[in-house]
N, C-alpha and C. Protein backbone atom coordinates (compact mmCIF):
# COMPACT_ATOMS: atom_id res chain seq x y z
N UNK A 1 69.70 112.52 105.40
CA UNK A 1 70.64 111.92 104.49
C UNK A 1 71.93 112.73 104.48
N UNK A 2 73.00 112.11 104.70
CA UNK A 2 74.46 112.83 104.38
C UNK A 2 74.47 113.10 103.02
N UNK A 3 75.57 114.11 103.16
CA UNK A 3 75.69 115.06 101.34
C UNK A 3 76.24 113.67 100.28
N UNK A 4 75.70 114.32 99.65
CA UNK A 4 76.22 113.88 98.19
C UNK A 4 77.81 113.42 98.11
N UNK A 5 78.27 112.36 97.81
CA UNK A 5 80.19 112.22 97.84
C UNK A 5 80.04 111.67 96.40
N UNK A 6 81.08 111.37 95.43
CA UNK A 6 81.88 111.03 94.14
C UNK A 6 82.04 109.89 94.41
N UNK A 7 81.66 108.96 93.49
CA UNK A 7 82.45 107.09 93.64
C UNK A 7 84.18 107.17 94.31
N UNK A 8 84.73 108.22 93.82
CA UNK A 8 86.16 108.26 94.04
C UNK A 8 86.12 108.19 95.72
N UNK A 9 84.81 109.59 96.29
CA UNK A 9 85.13 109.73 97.57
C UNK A 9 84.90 108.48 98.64
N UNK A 10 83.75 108.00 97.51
CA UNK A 10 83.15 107.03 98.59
C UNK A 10 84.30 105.72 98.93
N UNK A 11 84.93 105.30 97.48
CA UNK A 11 86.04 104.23 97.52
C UNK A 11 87.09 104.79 98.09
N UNK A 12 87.37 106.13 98.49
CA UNK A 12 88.68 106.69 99.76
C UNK A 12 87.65 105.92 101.09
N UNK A 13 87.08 106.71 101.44
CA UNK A 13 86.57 106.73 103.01
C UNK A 13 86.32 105.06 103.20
N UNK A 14 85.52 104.22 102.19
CA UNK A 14 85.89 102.86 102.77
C UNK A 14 87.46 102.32 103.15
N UNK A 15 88.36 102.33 101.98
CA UNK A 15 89.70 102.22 102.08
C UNK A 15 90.16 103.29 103.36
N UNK A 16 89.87 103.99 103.53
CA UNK A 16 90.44 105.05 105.27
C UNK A 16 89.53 104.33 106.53
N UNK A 17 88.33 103.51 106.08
CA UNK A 17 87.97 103.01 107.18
C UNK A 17 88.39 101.87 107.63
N UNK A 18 88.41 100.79 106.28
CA UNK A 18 88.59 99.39 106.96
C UNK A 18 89.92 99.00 106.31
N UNK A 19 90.84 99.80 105.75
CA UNK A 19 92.34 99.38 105.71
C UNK A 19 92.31 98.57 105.24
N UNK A 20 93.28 97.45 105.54
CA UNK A 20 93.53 96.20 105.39
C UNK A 20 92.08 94.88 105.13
N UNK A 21 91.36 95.40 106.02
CA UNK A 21 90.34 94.39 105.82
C UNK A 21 89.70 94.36 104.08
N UNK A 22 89.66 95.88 103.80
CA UNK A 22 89.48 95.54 102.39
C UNK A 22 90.68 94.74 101.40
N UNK A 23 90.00 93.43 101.23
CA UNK A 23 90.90 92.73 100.37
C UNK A 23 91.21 92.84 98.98
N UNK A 24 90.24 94.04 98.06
CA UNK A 24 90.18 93.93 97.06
C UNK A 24 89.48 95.54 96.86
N UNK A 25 89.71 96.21 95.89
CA UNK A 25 88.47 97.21 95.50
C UNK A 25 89.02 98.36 94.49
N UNK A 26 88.10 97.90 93.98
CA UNK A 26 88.20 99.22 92.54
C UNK A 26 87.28 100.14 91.99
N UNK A 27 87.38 100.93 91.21
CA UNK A 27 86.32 102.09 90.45
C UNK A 27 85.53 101.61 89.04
N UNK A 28 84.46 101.71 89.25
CA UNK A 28 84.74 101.24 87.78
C UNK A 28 83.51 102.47 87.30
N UNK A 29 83.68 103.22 85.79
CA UNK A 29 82.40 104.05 84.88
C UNK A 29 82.77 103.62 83.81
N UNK A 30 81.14 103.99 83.10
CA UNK A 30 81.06 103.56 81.50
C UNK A 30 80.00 104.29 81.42
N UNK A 31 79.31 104.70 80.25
CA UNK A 31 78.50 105.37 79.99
C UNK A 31 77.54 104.36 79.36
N UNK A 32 75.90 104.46 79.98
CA UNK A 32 75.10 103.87 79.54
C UNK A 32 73.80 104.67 78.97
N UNK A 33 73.12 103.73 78.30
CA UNK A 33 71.70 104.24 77.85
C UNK A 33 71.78 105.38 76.30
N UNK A 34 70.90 106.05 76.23
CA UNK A 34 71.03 106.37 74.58
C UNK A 34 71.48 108.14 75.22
N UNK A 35 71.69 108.59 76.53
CA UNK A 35 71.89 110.08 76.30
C UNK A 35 73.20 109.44 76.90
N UNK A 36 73.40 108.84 76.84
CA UNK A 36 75.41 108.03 77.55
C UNK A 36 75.60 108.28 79.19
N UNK A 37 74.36 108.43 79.81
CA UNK A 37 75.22 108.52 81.34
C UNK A 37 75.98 108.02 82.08
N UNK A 38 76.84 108.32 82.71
CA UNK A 38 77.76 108.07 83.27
C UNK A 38 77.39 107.06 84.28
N UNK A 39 77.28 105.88 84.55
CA UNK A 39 77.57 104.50 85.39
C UNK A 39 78.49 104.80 86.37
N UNK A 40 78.13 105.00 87.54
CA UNK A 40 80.04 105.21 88.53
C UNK A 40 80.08 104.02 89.45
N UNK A 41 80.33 102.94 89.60
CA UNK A 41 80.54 101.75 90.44
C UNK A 41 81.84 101.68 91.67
N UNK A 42 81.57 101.51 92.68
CA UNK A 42 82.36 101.29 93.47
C UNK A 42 82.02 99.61 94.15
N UNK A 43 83.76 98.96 93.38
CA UNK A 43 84.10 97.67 94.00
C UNK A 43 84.43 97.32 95.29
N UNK A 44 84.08 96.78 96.05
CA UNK A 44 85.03 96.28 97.44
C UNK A 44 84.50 95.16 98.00
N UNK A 45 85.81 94.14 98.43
CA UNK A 45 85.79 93.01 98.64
C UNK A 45 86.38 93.05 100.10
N UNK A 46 85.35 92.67 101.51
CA UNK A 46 85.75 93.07 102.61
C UNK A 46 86.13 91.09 103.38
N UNK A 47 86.64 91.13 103.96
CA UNK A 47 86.73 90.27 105.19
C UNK A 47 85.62 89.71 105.36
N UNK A 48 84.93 88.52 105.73
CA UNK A 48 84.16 88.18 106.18
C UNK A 48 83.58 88.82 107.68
N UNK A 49 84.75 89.16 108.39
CA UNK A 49 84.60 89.51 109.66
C UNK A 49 84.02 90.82 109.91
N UNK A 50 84.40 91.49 108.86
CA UNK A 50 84.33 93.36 108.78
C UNK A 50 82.67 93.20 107.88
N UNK A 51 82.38 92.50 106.93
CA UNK A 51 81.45 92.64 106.35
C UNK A 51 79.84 93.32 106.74
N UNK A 52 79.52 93.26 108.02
CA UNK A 52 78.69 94.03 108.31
C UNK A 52 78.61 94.99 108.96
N UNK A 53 80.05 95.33 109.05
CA UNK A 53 80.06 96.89 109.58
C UNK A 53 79.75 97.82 108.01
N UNK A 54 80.99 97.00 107.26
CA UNK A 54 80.80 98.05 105.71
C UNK A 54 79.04 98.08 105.62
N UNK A 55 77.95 96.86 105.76
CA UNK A 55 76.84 97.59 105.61
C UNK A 55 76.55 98.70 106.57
N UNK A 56 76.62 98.85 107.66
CA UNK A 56 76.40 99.65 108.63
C UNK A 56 77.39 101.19 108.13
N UNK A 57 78.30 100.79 107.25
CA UNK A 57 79.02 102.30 107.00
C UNK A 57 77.92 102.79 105.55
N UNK A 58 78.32 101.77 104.41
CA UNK A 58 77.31 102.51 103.58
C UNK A 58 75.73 102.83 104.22
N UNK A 59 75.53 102.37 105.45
CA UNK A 59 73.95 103.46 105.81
C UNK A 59 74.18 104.38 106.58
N UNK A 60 75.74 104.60 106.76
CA UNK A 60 76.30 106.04 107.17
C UNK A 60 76.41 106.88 106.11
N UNK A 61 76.84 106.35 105.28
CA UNK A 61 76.87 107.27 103.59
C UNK A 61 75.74 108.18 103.48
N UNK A 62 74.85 107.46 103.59
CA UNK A 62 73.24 107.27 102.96
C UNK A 62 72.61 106.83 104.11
N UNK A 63 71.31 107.77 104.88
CA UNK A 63 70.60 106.85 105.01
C UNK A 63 69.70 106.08 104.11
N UNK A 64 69.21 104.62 104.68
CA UNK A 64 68.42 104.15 103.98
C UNK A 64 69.46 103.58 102.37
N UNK A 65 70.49 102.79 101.96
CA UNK A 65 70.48 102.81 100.91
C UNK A 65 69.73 101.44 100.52
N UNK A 66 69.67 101.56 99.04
CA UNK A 66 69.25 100.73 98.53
C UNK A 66 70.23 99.15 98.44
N UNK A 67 69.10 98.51 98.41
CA UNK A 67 69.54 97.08 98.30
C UNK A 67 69.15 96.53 97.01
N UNK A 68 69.76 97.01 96.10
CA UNK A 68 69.31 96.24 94.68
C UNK A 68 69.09 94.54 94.87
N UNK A 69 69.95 93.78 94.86
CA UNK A 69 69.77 92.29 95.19
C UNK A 69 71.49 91.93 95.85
N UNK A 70 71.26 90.68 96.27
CA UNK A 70 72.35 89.82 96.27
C UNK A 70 72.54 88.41 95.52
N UNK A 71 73.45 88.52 94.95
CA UNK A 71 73.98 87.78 93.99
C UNK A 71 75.11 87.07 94.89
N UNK A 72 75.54 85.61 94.26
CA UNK A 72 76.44 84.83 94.73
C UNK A 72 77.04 83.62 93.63
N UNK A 73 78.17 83.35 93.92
CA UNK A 73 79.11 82.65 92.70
C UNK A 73 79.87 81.69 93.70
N UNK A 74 79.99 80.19 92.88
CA UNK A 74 80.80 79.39 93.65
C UNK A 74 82.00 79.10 92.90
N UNK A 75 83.40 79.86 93.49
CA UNK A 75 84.88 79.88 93.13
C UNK A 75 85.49 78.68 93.36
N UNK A 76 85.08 77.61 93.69
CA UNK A 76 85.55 76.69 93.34
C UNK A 76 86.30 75.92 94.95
N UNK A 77 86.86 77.04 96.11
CA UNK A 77 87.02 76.37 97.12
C UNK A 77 85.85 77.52 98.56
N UNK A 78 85.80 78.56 97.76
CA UNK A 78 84.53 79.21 98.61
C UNK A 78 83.32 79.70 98.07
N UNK A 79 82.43 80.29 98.68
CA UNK A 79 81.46 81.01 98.13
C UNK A 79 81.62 82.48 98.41
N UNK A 80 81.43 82.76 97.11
CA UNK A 80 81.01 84.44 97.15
C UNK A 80 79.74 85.23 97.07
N UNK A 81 79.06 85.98 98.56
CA UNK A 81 78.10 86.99 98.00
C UNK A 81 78.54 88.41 97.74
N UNK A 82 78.10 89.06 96.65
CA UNK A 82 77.97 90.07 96.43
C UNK A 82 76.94 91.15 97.02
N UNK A 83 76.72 92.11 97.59
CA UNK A 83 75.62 92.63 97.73
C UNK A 83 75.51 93.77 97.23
N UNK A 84 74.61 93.98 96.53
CA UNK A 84 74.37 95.26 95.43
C UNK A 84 73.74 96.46 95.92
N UNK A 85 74.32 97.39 96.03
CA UNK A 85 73.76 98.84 96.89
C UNK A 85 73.65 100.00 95.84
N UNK A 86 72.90 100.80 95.98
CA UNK A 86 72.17 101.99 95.38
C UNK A 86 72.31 103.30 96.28
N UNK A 87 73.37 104.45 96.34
CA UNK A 87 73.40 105.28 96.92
C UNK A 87 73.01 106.62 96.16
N UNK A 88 72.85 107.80 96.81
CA UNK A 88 72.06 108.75 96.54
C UNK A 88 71.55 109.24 95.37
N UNK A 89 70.31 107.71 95.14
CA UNK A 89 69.35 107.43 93.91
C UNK A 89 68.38 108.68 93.65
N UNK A 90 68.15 108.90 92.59
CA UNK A 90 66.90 109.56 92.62
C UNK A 90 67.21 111.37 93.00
N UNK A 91 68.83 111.47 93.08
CA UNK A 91 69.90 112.75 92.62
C UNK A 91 70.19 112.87 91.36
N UNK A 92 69.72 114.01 90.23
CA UNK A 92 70.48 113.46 88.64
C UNK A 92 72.01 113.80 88.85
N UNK A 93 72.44 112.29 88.01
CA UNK A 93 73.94 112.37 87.71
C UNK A 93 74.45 112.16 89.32
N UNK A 94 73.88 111.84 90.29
CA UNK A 94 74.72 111.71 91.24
C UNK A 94 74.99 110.18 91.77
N UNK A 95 73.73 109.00 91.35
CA UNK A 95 73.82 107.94 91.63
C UNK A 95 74.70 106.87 91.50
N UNK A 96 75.29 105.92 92.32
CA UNK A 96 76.81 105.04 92.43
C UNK A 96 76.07 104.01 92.81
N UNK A 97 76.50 103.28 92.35
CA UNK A 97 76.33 101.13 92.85
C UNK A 97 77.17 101.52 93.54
N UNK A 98 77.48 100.41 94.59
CA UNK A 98 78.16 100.11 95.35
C UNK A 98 78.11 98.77 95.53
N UNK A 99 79.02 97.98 95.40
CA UNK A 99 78.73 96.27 95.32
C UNK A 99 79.65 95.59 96.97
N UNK A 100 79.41 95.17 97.49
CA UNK A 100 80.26 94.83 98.65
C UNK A 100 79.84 93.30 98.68
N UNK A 101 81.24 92.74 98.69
CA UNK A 101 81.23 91.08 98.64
C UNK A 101 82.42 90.83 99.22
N UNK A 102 81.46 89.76 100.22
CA UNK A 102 82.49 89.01 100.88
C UNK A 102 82.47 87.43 100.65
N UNK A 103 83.83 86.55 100.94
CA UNK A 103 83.75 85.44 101.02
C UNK A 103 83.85 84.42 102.17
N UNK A 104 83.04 83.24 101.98
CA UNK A 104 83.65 81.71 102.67
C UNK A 104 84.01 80.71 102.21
N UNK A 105 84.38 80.39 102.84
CA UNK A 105 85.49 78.53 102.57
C UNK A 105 84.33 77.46 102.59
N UNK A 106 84.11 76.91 101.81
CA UNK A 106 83.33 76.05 101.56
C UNK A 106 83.03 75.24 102.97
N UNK A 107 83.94 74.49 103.77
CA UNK A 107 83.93 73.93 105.09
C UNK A 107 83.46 75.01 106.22
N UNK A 108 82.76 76.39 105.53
CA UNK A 108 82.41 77.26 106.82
C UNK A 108 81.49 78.22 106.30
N UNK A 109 80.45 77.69 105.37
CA UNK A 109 79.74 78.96 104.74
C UNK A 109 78.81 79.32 106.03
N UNK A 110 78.89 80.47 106.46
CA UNK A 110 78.39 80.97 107.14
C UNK A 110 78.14 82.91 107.16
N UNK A 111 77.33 83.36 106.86
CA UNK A 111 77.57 84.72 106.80
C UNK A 111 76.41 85.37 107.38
N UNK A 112 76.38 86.54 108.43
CA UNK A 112 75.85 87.10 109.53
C UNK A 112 74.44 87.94 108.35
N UNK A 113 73.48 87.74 108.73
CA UNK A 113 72.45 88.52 108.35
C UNK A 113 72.86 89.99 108.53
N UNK A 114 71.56 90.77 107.73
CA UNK A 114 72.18 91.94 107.23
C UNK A 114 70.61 92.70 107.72
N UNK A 115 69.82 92.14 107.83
CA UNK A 115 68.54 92.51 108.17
C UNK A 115 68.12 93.11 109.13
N UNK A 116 68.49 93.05 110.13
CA UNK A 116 68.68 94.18 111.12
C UNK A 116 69.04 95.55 110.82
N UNK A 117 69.61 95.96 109.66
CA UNK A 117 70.28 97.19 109.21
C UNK A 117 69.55 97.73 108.35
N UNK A 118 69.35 96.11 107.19
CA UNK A 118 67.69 96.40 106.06
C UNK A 118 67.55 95.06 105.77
N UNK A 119 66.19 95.26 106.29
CA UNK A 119 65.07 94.50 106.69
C UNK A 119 64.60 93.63 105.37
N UNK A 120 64.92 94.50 104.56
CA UNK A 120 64.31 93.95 102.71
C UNK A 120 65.63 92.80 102.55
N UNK A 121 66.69 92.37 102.95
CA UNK A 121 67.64 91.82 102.61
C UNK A 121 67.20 90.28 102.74
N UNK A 122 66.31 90.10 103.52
CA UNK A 122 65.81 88.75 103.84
C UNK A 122 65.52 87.80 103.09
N UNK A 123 64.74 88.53 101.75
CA UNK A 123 64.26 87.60 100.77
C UNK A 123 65.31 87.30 100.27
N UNK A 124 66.33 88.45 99.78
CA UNK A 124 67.78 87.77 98.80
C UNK A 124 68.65 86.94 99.92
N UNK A 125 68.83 87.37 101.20
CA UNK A 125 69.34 86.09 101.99
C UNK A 125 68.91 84.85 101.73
N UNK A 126 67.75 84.37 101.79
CA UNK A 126 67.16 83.24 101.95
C UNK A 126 66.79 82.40 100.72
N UNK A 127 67.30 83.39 99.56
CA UNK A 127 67.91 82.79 98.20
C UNK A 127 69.16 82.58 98.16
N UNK A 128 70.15 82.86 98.55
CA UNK A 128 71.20 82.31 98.68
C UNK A 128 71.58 81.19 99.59
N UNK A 129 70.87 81.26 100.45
CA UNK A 129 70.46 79.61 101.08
C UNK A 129 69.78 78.33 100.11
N UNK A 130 69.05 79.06 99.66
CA UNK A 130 68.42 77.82 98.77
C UNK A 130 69.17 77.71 97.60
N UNK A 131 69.98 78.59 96.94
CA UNK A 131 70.75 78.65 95.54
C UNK A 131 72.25 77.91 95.64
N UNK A 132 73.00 78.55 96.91
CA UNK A 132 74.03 78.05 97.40
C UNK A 132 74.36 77.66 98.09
N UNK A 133 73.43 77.56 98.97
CA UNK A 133 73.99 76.54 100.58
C UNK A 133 74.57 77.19 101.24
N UNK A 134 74.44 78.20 101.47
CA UNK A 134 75.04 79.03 102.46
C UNK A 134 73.94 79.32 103.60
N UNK A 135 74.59 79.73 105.13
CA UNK A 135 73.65 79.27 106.15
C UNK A 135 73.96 81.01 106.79
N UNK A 136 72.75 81.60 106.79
CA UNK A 136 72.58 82.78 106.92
C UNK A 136 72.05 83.04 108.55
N UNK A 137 73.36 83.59 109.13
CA UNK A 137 72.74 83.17 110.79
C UNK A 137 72.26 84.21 111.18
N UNK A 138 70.98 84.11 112.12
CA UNK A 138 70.46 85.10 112.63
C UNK A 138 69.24 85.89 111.73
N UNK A 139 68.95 84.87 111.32
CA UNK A 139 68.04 85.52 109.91
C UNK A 139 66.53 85.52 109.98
N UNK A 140 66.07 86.06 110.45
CA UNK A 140 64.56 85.62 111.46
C UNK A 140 64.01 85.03 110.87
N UNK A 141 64.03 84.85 109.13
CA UNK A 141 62.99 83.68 108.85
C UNK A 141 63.58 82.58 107.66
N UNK A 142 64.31 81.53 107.96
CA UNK A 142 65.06 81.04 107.33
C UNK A 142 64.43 79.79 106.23
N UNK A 143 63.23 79.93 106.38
CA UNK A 143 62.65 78.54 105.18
C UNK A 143 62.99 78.96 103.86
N UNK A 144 62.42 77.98 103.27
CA UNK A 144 63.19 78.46 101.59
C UNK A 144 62.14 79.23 100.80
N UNK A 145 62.33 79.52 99.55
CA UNK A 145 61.99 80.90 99.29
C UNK A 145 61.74 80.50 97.79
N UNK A 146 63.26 79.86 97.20
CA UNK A 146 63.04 79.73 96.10
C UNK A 146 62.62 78.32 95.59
N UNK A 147 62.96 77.48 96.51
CA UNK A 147 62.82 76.03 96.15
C UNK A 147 61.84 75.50 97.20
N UNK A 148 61.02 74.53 96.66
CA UNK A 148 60.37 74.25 97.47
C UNK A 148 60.81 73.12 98.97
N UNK A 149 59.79 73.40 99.77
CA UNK A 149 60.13 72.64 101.04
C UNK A 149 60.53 70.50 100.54
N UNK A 150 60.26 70.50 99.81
CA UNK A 150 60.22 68.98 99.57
C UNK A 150 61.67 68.73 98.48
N UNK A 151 62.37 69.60 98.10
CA UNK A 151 63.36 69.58 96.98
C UNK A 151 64.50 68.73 98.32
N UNK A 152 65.40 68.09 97.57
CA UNK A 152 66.22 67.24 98.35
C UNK A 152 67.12 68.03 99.10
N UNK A 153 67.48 67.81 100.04
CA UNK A 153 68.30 68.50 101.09
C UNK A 153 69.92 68.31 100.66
N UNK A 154 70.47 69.22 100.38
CA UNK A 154 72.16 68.90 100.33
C UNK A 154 72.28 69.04 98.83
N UNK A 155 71.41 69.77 98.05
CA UNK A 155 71.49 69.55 96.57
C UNK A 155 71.11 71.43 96.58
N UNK A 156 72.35 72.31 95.36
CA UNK A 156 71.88 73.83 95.49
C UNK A 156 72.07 74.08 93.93
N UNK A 157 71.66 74.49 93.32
CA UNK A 157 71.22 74.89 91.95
C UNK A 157 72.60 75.73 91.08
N UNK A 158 72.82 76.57 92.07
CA UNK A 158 74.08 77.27 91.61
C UNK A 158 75.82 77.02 92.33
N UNK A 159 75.53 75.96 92.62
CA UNK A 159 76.79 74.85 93.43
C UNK A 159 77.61 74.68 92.35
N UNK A 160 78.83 74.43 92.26
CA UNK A 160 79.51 73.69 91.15
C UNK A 160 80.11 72.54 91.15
N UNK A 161 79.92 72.49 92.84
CA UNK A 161 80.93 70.98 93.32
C UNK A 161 79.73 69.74 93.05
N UNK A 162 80.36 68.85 93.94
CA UNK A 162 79.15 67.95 94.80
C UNK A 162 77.97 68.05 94.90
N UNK A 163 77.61 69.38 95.64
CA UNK A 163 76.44 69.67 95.89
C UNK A 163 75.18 70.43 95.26
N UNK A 164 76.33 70.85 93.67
CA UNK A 164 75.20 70.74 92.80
C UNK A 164 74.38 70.00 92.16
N UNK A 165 73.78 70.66 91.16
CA UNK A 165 72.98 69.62 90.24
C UNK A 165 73.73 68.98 89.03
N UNK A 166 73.86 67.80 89.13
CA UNK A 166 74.79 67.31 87.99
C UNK A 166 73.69 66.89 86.54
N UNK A 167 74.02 66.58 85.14
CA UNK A 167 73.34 65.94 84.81
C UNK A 167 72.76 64.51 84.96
N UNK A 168 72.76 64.24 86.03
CA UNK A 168 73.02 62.77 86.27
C UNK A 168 71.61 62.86 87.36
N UNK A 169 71.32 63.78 87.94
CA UNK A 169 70.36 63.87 89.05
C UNK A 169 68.81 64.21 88.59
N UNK A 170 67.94 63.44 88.63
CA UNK A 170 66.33 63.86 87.89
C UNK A 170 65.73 63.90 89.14
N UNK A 171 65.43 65.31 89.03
CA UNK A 171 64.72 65.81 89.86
C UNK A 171 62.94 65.81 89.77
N UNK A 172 62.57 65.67 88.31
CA UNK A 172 61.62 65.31 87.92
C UNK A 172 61.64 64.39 87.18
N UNK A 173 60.40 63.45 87.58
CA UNK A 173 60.41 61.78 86.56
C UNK A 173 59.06 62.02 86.64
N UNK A 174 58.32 62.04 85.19
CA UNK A 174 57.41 61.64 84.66
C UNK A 174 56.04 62.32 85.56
N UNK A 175 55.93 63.43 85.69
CA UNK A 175 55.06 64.03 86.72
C UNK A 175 55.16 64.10 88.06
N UNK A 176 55.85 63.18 88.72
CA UNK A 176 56.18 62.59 89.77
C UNK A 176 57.55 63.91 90.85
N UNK A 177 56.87 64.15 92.05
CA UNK A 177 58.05 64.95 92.43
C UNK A 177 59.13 64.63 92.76
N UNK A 178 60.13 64.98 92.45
CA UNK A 178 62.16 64.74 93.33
C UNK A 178 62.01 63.47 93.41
């Protein structure tokens, strides 16, 4: 495992690595829990294109970091995943989130698996397929996860357009499936 770095250091060396590609990124602490520890978060919002190198850098940070989950939000003309990282956990007082999210354009959701790098990412990939419709390429096992195989095709739970669930859509009638 590489040494120990500061949220500050870690949000330099991304910003010195990927420049410009980072489109967005900030610091964020607060103190949590009843002895007040310090929370240290590092924001960054990369390129679609750069996005899996930044995983490949935070497991330069760290080997092995953690993959808390991935989370995803639909902005209205793209989709956003977030992916939630855990670096040198299980150090007191030294532990940082690290959140790295990238976006697509609704006419191109497409975003490169991450599983090759960590392997555990699969299950939260393949919820964001079934949640948002996003098409996770290269993903060795792409069936659904959260919804079942028989739920209607072209319909995603956490969609906001079209292709969500409106109130208008009964998915269940009277015992009866979709």
């Amino acid at each position: 495992m590489s040494s120990t770095r500061s949220a500050e250091e870690v949000h330099e060396e991304f910003r010195k690595n990927f420049g410009e590609e980072i489109l967005h990124s900030y610091l964020q602490s607060r103190k949590v829990g009843k002895k007040e520890r310090e929370l240290k978060r590092v924001w960054i919002r990369i390129s679609r294109a750069k996005f899996k190198d930044a995983v490949r850098f935070i497991s330069k940070i760290q080997d092995s970091p953690h993959l808390c989950t991935i989370t995803g939000q639909d902005l209205d003309e793209e989709i956003e995943l977030i992916y939630h990282f855990s670096i040198f956990y299980g150090e007191p007082s030294k532990e940082i989130k690290v959140m790295i999210a990238t976006r697509a354009p609704k006419n191109d959701l497409k975003f490169e698996t991450i599983t090759d790098i960590i392997p555990g990412a699969i299950l939260y990939e393949r919820e964001q397929q079934d949640m948002l419709g996003v098409k996770i390429e290269n993903i060795p096992d792409s069936r659904r996860v959260i919804l079942p195989e028989d739920f209607p095709d072209g319909l995603y739970p956490l969609r906001l357009d079209n292709n969500g669930i409106s109130d208008g859509d009964k998915l269940v009638k009277y015992g009866k499936k979709w």
